[in-house]
Each structure stands twice: as structure tokens, then as C-alpha cells.
N, C-alpha and C. Protein backbone atom coordinates (compact mmCIF):
# COMPACT_ATOMS: atom_id res chain seq x y z
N UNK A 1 35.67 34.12 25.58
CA UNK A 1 36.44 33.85 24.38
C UNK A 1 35.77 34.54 23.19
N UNK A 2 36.18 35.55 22.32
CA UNK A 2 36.03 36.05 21.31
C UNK A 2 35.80 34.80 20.21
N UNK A 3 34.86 34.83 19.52
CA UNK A 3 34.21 34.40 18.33
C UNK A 3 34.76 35.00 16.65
N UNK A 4 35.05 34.81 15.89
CA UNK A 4 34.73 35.19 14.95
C UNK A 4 33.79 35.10 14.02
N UNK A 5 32.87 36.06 13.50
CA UNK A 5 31.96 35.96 12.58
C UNK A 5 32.08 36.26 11.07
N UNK A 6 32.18 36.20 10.08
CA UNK A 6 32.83 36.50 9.15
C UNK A 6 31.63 37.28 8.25
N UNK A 7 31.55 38.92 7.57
CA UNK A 7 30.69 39.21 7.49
C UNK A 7 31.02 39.00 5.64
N UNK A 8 30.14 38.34 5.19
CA UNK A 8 30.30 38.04 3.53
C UNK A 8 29.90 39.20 2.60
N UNK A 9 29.49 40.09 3.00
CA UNK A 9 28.40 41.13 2.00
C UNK A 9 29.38 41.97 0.96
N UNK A 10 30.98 41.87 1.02
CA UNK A 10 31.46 42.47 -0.34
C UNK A 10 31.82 40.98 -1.16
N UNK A 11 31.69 39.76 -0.82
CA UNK A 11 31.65 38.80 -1.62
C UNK A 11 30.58 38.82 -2.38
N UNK A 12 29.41 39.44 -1.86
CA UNK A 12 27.95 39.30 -3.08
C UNK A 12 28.45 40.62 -3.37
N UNK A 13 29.07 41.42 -2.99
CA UNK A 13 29.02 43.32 -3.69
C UNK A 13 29.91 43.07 -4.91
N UNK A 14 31.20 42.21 -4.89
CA UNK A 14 31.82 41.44 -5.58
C UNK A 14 30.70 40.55 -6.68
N UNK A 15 30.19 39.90 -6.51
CA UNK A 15 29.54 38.89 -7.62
C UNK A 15 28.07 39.66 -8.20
N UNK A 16 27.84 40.67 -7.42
CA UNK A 16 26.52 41.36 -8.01
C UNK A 16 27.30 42.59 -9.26
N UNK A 17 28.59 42.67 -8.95
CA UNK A 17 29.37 44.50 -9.42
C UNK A 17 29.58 43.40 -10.63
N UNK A 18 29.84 42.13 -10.70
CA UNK A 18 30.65 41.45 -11.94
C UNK A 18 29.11 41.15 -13.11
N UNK A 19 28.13 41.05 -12.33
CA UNK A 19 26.76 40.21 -12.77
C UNK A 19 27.35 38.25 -12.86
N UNK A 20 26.11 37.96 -13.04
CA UNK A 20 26.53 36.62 -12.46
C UNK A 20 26.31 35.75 -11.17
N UNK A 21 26.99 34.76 -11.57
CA UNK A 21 26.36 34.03 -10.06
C UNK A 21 28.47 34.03 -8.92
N UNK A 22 29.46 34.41 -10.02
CA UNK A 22 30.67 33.83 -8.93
C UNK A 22 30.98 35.48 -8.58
N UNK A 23 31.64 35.46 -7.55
CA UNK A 23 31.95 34.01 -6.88
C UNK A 23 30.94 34.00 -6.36
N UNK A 24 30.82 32.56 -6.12
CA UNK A 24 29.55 31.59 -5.49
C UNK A 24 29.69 31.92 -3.96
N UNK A 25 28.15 32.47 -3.45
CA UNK A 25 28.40 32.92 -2.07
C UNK A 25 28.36 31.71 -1.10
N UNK A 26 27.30 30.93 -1.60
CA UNK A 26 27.19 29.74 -0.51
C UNK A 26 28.35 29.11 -0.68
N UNK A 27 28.98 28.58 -1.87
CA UNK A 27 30.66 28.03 -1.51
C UNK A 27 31.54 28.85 -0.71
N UNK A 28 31.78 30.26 -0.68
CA UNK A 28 32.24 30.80 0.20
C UNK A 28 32.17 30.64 1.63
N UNK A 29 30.49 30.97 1.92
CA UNK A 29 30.27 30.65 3.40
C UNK A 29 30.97 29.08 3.68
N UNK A 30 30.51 27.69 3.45
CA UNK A 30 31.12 27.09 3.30
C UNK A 30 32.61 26.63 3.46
N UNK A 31 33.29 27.48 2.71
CA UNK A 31 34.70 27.44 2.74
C UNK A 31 35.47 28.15 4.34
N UNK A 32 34.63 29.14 4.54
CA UNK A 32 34.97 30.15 6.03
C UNK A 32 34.47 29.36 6.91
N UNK A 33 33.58 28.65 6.97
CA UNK A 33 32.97 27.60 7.96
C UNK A 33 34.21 26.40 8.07
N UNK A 34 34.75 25.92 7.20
CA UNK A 34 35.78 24.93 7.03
C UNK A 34 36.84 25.45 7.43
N UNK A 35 37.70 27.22 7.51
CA UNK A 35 38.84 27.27 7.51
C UNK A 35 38.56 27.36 9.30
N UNK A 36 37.31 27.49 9.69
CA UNK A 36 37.38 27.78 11.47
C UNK A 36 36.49 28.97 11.77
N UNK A 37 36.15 29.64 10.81
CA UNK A 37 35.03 30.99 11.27
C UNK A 37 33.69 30.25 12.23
N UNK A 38 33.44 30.86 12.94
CA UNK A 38 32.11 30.38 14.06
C UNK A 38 30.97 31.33 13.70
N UNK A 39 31.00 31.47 12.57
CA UNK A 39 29.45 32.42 12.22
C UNK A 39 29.91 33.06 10.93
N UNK A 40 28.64 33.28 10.64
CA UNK A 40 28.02 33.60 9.34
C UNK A 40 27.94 35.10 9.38
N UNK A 41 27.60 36.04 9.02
CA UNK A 41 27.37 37.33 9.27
C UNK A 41 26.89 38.15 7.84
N UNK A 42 25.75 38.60 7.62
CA UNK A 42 25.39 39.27 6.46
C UNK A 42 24.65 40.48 6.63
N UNK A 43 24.33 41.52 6.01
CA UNK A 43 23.92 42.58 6.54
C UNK A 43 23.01 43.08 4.94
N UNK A 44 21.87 42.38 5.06
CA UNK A 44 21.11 42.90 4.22
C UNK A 44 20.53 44.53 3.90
N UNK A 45 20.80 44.70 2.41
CA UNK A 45 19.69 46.38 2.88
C UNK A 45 18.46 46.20 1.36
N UNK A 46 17.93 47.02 1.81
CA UNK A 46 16.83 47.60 0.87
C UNK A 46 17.54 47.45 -0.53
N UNK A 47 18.55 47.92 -0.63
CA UNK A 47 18.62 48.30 -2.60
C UNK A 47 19.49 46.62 -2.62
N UNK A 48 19.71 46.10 -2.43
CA UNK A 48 20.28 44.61 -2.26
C UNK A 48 21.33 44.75 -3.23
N UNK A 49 21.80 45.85 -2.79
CA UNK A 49 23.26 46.32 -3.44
C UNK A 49 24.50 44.69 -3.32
N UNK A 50 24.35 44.70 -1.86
CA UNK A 50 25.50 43.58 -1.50
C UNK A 50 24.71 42.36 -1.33
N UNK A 51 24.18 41.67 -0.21
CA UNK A 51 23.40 40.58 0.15
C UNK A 51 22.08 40.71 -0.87
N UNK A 52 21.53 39.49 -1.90
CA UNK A 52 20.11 39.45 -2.29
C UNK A 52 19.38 39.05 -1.43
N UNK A 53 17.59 39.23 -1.51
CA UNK A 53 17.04 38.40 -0.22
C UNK A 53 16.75 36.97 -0.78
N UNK A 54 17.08 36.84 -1.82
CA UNK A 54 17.19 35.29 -2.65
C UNK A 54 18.40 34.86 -1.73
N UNK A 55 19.56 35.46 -1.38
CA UNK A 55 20.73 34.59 -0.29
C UNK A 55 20.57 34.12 0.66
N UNK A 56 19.81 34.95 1.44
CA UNK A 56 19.55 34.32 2.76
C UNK A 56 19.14 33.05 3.21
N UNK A 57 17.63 32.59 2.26
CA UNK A 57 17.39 30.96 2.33
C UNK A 57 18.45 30.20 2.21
N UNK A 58 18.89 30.39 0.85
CA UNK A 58 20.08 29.32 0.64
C UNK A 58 21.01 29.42 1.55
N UNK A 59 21.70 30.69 2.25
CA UNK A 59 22.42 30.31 2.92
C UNK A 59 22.27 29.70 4.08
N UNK A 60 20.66 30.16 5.06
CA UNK A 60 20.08 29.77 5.93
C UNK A 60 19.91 28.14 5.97
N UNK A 61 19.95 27.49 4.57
CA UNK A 61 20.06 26.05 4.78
C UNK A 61 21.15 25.86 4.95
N UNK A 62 22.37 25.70 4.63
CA UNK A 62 23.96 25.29 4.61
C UNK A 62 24.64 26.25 5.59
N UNK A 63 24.49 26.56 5.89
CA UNK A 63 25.58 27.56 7.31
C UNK A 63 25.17 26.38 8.41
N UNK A 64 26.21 25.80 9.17
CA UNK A 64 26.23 25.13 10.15
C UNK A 64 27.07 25.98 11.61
N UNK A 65 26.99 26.90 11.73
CA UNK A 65 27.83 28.00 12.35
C UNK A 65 26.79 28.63 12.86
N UNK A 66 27.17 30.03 13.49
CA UNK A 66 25.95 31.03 13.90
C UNK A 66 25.85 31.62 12.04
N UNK A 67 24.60 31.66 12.11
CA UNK A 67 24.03 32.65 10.72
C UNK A 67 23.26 34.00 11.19
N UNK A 68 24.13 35.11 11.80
CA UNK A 68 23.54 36.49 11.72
C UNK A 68 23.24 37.24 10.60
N UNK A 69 22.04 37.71 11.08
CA UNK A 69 21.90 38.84 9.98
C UNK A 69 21.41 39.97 10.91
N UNK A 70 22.24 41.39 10.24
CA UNK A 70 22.23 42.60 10.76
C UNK A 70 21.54 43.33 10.07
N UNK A 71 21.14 44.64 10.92
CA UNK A 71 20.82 45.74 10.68
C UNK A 71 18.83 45.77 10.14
N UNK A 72 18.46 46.13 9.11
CA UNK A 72 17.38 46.50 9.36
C UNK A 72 16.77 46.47 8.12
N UNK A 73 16.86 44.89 7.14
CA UNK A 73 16.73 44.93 5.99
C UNK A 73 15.53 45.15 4.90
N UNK A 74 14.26 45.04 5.85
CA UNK A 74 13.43 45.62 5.47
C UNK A 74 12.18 44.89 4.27
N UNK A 75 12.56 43.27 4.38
CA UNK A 75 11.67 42.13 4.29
C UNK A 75 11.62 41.04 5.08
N UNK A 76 11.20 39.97 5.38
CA UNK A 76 11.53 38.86 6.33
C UNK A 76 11.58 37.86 5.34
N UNK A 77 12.11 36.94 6.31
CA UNK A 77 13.20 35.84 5.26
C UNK A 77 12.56 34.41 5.81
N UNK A 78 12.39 34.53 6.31
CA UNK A 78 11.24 33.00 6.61
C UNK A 78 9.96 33.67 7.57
N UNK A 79 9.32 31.95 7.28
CA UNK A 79 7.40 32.38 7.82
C UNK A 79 7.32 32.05 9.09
């Protein structure tokens, strides 16, 4: 059975392009977790154009789903 993961990173490309904190990413994840998404999906990079590495904790606490993170971001996010 196919999964869906929902990948959030133009919702922060969105709230980083506006400055600011909305839209609010963790209410988002949140909200995709509630409509039925089965994972989290973020794809951090170096210039933290889209995903900050400030997101990840917070989201890493509140995602009750799978919480992936892709590709090859180039700090680590817990000890």
C-alpha cells in the first residue's frame, strides 16, 4: 500500500520569501497529519533557503507520522 508523505519545504520557501514566522510550519505539518498524510517529509539544504535547521526540532517534537528528512543537509539535528 502506497503511503503518502507530504514534503513541506515550499511552505517554509513560502514563509522565509514573505520574512516572518506564517505561515506557521508546525501548524501546517499538523494540519496534513489531521487531513490523513502518513509522513512528514522535509528536505533540508545548506543555504536554508526552504527548511531552517531551527525547524527540524520543533517539528521533530509534534509530527506524530513518519518525519523524513532528505537529501544531504549538511548539519545534524539531534545528539
Amino acid at each position: 500500500m502506497t503511503h503518502l508523505s507530504v514534503n513541506i519545504n515550499k511552505i517554509a520557501l513560502l514563509r522565509n520569501s514573505r520574512g516572518g514566522s506564517l505561515p506557521d510550519l508546525v501548524q501546517a505539518a499538523k494540519d496534513i497529519e489531521s487531513f490523513g498524510a502518513q509522513g512528514i517529509t522535509v528536505h533540508p539544504r545548506p543555504d536554508q533557503r526552504h527548511i531552517r535547521y531551527d525547524d527540524v526540532p520543533a517539528l521533530l517534537a509534534m509530527v506524530t507520522t513518519e518525519f523524513n528528512i532528505e537529501g544531504k543537509p549538511g548539519k545534524v539535528f539531534w545528539n
